[in-house]
C-alpha atoms as a PDB file:
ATOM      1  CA  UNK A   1     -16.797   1.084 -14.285  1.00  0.00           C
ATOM      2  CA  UNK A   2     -13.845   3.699 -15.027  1.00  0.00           C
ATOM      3  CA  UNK A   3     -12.082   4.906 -11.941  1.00  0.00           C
ATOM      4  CA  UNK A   4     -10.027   7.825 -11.414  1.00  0.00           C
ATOM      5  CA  UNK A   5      -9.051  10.088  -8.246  1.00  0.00           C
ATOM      6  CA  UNK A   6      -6.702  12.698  -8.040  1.00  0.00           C
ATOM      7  CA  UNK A   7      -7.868  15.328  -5.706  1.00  0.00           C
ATOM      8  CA  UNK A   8      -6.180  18.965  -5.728  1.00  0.00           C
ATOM      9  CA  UNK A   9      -3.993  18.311  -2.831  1.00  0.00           C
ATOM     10  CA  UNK A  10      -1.920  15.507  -4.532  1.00  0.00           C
ATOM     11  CA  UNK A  11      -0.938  17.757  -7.387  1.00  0.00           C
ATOM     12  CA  UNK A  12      -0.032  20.092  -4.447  1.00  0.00           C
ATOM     13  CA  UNK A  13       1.583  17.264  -2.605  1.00  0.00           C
ATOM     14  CA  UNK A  14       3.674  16.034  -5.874  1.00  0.00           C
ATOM     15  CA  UNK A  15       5.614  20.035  -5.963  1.00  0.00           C
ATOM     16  CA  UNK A  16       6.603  19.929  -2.246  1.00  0.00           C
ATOM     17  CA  UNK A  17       7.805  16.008  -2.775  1.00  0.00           C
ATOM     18  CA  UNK A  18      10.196  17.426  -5.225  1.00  0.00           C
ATOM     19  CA  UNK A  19      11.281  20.511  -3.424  1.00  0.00           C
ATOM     20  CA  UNK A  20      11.728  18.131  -0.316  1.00  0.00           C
ATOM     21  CA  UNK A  21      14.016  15.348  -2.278  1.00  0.00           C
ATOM     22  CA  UNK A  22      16.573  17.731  -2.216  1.00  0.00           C
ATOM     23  CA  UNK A  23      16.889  17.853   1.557  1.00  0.00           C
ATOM     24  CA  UNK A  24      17.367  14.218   1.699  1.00  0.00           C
ATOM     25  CA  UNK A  25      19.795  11.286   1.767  1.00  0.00           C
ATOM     26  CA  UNK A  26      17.013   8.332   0.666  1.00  0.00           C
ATOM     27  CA  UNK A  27      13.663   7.570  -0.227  1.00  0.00           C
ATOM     28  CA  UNK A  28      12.036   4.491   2.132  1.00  0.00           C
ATOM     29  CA  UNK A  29       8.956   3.882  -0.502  1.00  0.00           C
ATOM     30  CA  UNK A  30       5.844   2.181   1.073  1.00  0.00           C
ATOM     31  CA  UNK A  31       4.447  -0.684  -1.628  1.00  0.00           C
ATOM     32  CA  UNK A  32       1.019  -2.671  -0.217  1.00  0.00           C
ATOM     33  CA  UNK A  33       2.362  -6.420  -0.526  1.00  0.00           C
ATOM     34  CA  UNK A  34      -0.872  -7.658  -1.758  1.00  0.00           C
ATOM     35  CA  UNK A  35      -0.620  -5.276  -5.235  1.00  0.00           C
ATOM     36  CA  UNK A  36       3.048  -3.821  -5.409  1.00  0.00           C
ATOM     37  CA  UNK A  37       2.989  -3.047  -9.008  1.00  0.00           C
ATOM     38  CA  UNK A  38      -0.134  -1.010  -8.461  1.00  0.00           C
ATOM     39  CA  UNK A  39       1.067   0.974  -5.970  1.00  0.00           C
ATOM     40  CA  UNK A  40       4.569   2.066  -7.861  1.00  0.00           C
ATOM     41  CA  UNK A  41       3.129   5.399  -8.703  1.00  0.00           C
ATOM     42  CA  UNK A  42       5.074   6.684 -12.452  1.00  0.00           C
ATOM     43  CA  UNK A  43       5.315  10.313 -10.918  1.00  0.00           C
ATOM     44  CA  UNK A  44       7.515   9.576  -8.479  1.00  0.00           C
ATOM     45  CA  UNK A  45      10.114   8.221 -10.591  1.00  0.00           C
ATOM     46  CA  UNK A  46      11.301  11.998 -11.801  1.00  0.00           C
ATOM     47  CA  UNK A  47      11.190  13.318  -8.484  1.00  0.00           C
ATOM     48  CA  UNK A  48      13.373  10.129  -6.596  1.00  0.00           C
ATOM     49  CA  UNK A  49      15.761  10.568  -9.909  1.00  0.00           C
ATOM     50  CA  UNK A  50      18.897   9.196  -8.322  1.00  0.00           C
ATOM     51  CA  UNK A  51      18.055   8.979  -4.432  1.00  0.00           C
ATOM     52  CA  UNK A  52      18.593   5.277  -3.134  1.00  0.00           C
ATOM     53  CA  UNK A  53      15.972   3.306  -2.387  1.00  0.00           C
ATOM     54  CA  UNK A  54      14.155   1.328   0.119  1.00  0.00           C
ATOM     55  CA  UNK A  55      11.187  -0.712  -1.394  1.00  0.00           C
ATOM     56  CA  UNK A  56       8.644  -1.386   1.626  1.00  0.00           C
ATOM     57  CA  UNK A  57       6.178  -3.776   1.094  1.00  0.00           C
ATOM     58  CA  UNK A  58       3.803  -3.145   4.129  1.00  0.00           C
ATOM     59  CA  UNK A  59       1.029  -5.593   5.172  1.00  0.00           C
ATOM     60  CA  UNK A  60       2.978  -8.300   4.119  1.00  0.00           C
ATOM     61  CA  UNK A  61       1.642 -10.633   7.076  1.00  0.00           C
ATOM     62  CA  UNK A  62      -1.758 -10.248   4.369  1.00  0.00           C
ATOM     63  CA  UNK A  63       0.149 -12.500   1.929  1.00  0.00           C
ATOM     64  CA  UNK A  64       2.096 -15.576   1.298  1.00  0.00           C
ATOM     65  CA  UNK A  65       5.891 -14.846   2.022  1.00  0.00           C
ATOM     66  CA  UNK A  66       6.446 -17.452  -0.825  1.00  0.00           C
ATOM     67  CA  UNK A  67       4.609 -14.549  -3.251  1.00  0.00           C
ATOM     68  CA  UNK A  68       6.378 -11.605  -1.682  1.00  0.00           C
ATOM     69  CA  UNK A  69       9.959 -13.034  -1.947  1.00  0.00           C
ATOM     70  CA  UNK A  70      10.093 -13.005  -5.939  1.00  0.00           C
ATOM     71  CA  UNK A  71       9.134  -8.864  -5.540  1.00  0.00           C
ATOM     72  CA  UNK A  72      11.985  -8.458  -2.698  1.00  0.00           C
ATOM     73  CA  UNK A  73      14.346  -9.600  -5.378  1.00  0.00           C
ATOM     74  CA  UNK A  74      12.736  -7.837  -8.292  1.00  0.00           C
ATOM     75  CA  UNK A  75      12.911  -4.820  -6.144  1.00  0.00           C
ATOM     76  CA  UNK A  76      16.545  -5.107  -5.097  1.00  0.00           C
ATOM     77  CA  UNK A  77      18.909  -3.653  -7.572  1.00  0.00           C
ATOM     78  CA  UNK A  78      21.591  -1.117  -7.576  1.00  0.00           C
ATOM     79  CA  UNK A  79      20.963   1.366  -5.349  1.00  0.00           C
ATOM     80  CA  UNK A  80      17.637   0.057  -3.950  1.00  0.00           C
ATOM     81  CA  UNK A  81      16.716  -2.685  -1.421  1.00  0.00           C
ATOM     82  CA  UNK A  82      13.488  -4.397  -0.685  1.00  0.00           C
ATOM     83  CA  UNK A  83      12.074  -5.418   2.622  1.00  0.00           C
ATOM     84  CA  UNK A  84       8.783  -7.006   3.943  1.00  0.00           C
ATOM     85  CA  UNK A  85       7.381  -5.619   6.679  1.00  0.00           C
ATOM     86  CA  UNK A  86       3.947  -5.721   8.641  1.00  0.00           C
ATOM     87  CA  UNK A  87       4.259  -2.651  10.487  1.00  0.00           C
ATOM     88  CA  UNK A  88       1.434  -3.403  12.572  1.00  0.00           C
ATOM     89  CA  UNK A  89       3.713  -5.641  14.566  1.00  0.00           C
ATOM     90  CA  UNK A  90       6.304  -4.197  17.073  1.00  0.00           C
ATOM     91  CA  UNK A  91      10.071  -3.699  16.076  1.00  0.00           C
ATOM     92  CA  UNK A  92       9.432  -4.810  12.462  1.00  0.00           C
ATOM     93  CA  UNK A  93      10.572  -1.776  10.972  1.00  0.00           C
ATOM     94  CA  UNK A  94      14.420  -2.460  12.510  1.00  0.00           C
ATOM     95  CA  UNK A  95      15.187  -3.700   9.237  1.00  0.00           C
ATOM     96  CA  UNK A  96      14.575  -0.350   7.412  1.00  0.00           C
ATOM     97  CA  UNK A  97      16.786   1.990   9.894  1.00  0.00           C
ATOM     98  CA  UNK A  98      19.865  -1.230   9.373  1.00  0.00           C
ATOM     99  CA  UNK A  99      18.927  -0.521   5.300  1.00  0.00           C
ATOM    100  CA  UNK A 100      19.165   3.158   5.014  1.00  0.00           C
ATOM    101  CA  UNK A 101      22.300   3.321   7.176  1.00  0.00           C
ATOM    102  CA  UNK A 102      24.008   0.463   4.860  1.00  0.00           C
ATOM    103  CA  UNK A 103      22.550   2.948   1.587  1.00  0.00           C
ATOM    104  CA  UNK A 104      23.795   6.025   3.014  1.00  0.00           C
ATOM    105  CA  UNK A 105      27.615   4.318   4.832  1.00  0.00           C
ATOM    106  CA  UNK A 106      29.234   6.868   2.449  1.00  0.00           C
ATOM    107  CA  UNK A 107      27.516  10.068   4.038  1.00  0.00           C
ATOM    108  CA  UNK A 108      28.581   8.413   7.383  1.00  0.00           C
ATOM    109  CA  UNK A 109      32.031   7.657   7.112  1.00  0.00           C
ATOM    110  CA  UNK A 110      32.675  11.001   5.242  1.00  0.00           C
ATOM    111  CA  UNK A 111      31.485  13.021   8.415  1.00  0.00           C
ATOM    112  CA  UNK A 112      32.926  10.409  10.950  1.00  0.00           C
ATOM    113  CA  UNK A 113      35.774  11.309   9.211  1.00  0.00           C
ATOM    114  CA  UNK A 114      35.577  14.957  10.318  1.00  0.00           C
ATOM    115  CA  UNK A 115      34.504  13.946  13.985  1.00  0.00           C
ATOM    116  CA  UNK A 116      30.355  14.196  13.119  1.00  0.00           C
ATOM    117  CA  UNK A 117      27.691  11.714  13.486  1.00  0.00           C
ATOM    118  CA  UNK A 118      25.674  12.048  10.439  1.00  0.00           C
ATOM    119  CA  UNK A 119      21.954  12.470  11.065  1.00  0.00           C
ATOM    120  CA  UNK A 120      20.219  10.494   7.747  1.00  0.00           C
ATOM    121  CA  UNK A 121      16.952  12.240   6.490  1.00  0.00           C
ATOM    122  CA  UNK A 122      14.397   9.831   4.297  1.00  0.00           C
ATOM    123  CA  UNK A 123      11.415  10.681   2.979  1.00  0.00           C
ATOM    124  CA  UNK A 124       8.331   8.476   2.686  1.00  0.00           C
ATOM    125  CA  UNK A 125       6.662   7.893   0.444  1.00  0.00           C
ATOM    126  CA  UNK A 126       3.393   5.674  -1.322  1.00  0.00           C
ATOM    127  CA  UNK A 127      -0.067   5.488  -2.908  1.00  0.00           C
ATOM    128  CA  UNK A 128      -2.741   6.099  -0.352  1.00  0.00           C
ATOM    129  CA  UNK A 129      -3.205   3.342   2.488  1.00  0.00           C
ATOM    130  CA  UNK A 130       0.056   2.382   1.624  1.00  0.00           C
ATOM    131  CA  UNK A 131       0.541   2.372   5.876  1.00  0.00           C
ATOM    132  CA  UNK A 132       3.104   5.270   5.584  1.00  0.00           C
ATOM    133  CA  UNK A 133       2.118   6.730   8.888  1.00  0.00           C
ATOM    134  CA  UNK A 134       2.261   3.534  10.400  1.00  0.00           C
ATOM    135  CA  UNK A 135       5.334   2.480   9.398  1.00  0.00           C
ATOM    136  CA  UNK A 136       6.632   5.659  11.201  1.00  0.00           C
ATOM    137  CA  UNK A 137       4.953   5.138  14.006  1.00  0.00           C
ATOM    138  CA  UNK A 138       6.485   2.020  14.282  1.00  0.00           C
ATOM    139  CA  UNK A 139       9.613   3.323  13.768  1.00  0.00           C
ATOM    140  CA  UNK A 140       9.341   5.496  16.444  1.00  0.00           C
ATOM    141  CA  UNK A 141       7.957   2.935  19.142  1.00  0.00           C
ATOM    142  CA  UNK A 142       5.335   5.287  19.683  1.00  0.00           C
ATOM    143  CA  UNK A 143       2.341   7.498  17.813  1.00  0.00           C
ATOM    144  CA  UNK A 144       3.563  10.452  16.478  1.00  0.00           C
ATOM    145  CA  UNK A 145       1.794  10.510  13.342  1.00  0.00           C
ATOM    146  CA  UNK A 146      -1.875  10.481  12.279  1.00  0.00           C
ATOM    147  CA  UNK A 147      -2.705   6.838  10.842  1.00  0.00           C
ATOM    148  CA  UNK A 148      -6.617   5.489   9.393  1.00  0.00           C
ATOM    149  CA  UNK A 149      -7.174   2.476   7.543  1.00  0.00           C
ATOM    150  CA  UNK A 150      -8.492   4.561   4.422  1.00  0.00           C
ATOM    151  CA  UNK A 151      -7.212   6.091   1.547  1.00  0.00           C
ATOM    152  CA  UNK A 152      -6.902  10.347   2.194  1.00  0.00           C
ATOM    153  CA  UNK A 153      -5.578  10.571   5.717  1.00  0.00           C
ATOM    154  CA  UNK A 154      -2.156  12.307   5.922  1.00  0.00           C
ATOM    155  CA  UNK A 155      -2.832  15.566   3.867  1.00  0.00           C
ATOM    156  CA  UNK A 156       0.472  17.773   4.725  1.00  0.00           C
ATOM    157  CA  UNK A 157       4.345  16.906   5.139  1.00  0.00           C
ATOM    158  CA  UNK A 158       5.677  16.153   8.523  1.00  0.00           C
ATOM    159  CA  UNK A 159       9.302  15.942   9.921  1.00  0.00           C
ATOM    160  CA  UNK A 160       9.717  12.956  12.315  1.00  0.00           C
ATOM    161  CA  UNK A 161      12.533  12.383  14.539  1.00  0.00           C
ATOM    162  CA  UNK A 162      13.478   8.476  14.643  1.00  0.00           C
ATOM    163  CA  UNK A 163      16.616   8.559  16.589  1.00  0.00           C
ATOM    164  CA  UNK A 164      18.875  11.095  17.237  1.00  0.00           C
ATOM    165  CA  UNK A 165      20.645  10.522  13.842  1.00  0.00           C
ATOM    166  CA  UNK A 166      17.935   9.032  12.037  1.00  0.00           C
ATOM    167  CA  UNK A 167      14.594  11.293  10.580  1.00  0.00           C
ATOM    168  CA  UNK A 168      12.258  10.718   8.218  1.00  0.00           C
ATOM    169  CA  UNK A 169       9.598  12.973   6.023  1.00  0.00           C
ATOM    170  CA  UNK A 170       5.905  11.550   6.210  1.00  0.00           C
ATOM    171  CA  UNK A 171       3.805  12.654   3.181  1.00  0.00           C
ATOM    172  CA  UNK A 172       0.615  12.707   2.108  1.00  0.00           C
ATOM    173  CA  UNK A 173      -0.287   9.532  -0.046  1.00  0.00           C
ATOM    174  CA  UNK A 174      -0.495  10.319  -3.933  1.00  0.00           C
ATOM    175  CA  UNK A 175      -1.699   8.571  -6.701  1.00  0.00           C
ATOM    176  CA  UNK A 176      -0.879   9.228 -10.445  1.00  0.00           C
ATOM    177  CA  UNK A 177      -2.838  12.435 -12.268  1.00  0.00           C
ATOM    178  CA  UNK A 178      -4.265   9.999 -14.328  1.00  0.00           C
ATOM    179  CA  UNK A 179      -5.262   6.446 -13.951  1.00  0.00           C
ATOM    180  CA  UNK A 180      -4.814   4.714 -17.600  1.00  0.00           C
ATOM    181  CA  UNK A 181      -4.466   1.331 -16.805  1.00  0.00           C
ATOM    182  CA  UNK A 182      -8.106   0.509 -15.215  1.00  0.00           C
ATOM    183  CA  UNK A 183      -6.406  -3.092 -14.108  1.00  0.00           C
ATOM    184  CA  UNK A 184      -4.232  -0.807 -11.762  1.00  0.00           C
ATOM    185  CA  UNK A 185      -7.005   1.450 -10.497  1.00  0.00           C
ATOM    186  CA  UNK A 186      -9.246  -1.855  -9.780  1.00  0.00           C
ATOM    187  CA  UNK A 187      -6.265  -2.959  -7.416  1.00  0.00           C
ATOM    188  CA  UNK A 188      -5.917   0.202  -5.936  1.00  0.00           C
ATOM    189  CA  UNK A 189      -9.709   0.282  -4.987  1.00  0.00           C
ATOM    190  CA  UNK A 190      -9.850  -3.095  -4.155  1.00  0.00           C
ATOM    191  CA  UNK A 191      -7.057  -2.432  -1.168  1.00  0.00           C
ATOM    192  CA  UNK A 192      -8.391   1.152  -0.237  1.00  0.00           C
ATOM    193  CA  UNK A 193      -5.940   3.428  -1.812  1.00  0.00           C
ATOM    194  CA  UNK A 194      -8.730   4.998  -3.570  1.00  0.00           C
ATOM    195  CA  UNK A 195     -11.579   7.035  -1.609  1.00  0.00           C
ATOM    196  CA  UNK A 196     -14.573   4.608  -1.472  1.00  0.00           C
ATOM    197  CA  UNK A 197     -17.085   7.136  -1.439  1.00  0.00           C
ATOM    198  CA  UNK A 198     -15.575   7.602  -5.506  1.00  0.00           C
ATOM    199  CA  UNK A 199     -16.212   4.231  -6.642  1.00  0.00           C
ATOM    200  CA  UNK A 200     -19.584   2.267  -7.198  1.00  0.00           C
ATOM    201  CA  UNK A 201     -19.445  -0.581  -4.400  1.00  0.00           C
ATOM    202  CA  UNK A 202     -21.778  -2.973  -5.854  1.00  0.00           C
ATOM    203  CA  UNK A 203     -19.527  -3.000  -9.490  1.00  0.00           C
ATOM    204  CA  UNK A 204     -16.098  -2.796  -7.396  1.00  0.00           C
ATOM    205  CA  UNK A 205     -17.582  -5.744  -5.380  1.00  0.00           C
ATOM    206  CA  UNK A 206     -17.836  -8.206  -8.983  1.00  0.00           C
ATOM    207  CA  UNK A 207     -15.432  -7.418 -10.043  1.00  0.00           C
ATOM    208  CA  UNK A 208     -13.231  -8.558  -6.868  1.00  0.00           C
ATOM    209  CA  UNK A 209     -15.371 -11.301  -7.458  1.00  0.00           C
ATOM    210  CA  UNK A 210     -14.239 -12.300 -10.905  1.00  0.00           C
ATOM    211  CA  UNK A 211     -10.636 -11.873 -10.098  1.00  0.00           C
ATOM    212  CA  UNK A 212     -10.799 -14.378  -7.060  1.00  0.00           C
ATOM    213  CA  UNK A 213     -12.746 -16.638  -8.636  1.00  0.00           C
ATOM    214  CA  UNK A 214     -10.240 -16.676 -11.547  1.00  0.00           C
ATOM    215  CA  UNK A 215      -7.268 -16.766  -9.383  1.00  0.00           C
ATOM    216  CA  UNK A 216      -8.028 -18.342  -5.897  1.00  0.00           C
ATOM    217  CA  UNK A 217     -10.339 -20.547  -3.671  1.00  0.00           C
ATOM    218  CA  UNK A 218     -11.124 -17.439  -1.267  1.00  0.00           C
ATOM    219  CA  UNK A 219     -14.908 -17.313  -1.704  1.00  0.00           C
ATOM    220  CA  UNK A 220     -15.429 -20.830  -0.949  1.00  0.00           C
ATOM    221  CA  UNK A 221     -13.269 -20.844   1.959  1.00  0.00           C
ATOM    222  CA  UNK A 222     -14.839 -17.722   3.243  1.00  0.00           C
ATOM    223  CA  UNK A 223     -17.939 -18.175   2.312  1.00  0.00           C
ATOM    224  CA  UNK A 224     -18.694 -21.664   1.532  1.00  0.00           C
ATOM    225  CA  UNK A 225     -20.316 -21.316  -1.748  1.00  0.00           C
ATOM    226  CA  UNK A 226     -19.084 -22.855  -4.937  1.00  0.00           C
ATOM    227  CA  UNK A 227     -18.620 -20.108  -7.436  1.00  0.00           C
ATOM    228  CA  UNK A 228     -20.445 -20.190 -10.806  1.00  0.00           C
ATOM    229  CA  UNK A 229     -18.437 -17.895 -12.832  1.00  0.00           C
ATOM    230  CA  UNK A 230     -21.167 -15.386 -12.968  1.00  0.00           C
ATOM    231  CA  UNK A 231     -20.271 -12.694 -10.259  1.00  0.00           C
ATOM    232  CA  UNK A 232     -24.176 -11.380 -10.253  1.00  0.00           C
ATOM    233  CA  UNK A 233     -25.253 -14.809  -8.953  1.00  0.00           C
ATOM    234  CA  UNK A 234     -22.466 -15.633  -6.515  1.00  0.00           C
ATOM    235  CA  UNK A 235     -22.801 -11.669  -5.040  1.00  0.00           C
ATOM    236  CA  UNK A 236     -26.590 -12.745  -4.009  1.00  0.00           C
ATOM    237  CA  UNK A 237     -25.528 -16.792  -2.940  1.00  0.00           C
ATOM    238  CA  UNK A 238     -23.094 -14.527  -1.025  1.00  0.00           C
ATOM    239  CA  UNK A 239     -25.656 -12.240   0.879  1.00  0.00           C
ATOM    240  CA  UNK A 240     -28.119 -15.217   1.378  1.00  0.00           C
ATOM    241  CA  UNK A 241     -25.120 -17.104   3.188  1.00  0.00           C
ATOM    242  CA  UNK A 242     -24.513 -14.001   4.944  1.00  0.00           C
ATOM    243  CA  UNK A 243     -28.079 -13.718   6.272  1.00  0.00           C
ATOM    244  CA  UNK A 244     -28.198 -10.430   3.924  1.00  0.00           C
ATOM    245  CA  UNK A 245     -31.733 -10.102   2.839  1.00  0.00           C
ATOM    246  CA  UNK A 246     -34.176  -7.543   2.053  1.00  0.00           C
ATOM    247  CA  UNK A 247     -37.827  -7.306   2.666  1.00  0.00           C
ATOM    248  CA  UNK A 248     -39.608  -9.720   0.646  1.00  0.00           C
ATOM    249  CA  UNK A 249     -36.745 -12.153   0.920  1.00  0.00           C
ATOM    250  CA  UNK A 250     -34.187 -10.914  -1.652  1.00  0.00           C
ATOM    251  CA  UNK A 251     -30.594 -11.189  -1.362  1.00  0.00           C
ATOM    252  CA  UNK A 252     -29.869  -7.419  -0.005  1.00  0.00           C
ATOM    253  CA  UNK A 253     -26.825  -7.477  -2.271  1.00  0.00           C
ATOM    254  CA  UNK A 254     -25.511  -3.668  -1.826  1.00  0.00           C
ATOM    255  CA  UNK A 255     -24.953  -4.898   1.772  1.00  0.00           C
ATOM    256  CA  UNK A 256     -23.152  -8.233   0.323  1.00  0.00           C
ATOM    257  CA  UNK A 257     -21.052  -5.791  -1.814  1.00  0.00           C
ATOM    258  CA  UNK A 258     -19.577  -3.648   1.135  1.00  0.00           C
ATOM    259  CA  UNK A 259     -18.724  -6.987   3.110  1.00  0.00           C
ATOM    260  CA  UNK A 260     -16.802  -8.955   0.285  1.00  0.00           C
ATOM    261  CA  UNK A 261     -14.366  -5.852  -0.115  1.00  0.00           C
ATOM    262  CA  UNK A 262     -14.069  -5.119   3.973  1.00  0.00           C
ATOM    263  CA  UNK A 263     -13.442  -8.975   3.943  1.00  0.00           C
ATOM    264  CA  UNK A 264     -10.564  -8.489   1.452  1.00  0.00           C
ATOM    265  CA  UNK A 265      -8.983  -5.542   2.757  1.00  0.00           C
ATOM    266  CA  UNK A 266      -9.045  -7.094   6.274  1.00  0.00           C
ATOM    267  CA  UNK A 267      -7.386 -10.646   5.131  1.00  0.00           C
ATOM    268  CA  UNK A 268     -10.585 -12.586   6.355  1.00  0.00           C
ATOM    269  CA  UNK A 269     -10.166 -14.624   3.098  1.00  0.00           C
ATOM    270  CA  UNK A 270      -6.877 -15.358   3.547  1.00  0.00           C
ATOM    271  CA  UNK A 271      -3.318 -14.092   2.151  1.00  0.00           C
ATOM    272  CA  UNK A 272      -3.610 -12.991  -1.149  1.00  0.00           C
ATOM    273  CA  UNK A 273      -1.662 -11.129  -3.766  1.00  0.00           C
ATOM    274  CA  UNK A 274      -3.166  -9.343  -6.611  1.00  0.00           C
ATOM    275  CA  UNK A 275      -0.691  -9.232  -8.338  1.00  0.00           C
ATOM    276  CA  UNK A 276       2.754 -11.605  -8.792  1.00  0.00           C
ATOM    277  CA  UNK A 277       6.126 -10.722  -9.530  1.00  0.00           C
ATOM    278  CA  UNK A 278       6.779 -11.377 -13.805  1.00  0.00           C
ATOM    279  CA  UNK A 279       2.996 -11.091 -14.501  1.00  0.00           C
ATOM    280  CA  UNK A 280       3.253  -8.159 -16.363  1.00  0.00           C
END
C-alpha cells in the first residue's frame, strides 16, 4: 500500500504560512506525542527559518511520559522549547503562554522600555489532527475555533485573541507535497493525520497489526488473543473475538479493520508511541 495526500489547499495553505511568519514573534508547533518524528513536516523548516520555537507534543496523556521525556529534550535546543501537553484537559496549555513569553522577554523588555506592553503573536502550526484547534481552544478557556477528531478540518487562517497581549494564528493542518518515506505516511494514517477515506482500511489495519505485534503487548491486552505473527490470521481471531462475523460464519474482517485503528487512535490499547526518541 503507497500512501500519499496533499490536497490543493495545503499547497495554498504552505504560501500564506510564509507570508504570515513575517507578522510574528514565534512559532508554537503542534507534534502528536504518539509519532513526533512523523509529524515534523520538512516544509516548514524554510518558512519558520529563524522564528523560536515551541515544540507541542499534544495527546501526550495517549503515551508513557517515560517515552515522551527523551523527545522534550531532543526538542529543546537553542531557540526552541518542548512541552507535553494533553490539551483536552483544562489549563494545560499554561505552560505554552509562560514559554513564548520567556522566548520572546527581549521584544518585552524593549517596549516596556518605551512604556508599551508588548502584545506576542504565534502562529500554529502541525500535520493534520495534530489538535491545533484544540490547543487554542484551550488556550482560550473557551471554543473559539472549529476542532474534529479527523485529519482536514481547519481549511483557512484564523487570528485568535488569547489575552490581551497574547494572540495566536490557527492554520490549516499540512502535510509534506510528497510523502517519500512510506514508514512516515503509515504513522500519519495510523493516528488520523491522513484522510481515511484515501487509504485502504483493511491493509492500513495489518499493518498496525505488524507494528504492535513487533513492538508491544497491545493486542493481547485489548483483545485477548495471542498473536501469531501473521497479521491476516490475527485480523480474523480479532473479529471472531469481537463478535464480527459475516453470514455464513466468517470473520467479517473489513469491520475488524475499522475497529483496530479507532481502537488505536482512541488509546483503548493503551499508551503507545510509534515512534521513540534516537530510533532513527
Amino acid at each position: 500500500m503507497t500512501i500519499n495526500w496533499f490536497p490543493g489547499h495545503m499547497n495554498k495553505s504552505l504560501r500564506e504560512m510564509e507570508e504570515r511568519m513575517r507578522m510574528v514573534d514565534a512559532v508554537i508547533y503542534v507534534l502528536d506525542a504518539r509519532a513526533p518524528f512523523s509529524c515534523i513536516n520538512p516544509s516548514f523548516g524554510k518558512i519558520i527559518a529563524d522564528k523560536p520555537v515551541i515544540y507541542t507534543l499534544n495527546k501526550a496523556d495517549m503515551v508513557k511520559e517515560s517515552d515522551v521525556k527523551p523527545w522534550i529534550d531532543k526538542l529543546s535546543a537553542g531557540n526552541a522549547k518542548a512541552v507535553r501537553v494533553n490539551s483536552t484537559a483544562s489549563g494545560a496549555t499554561k505552560i505554552i503562554a509562560s514559554k513564548l513569553f520567556s522566548l520572546c522577554a527581549e521584544k518585552i523588555e524593549r517596549k516596556k522600555a518605551r512604556g508599551i506592553n508588548a502584545v506576542i503573536r504565534a502562529i500554529v502550526i502541525g500535520v493534520p489532527n495534530s489538535g491545533k484547534s484544540t490547543l487554542i481552544n484551550n488556550m482560550c478557556g473557551k471554543a473559539k475555533t472549529i476542532t474534529g477528531n479527523k485529519a482536514g478540518v481547519t481549511r483557512a487562517q484564523q487570528w485568535v485573541k488569547i489575552t490581551p497581549y497574547l494572540e495566536v494564528l490557527d492554520t490549516p493542518g499540512t502535510l509534506y507535497p510528497k510523502l517519500d518515506d512510506q514508514k512516515t505516511a503509515l504513522n500519519l494514517a495510523f493516528i488520523g493525520s491522513i484522510r481515511d477515506e484515501v487509504l485502504d482500511t483493511y491493509e492500513l489495519a495489518l499493518e498496525l497489526i505488524r507494528k504492535l505485534t513487533n513492538e508491544t503487548d497491545a493486542l493481547r491486552q485489548r483483545y485477548g488473543i495471542t498473536p501469531s505473527g501473521n497479521a491476516v490470521d490475527d485480523l480474523s481471531a480479532i473479529a471472531l473475538k469481537r463478535g464480527l462475523i459475516c453470514k455464513g460464519g466468517e470473520a467479517d474482517t473489513e469491520r475488524a479493520a475499522a475497529a483496530v485503528i479507532d481502537d488505536f487512535r482512541k488509546g483503548r490499547m493503551g499508551k503507545i508511541i510509534l515512534e521513540k526518541a534516537g530510533a532513527r
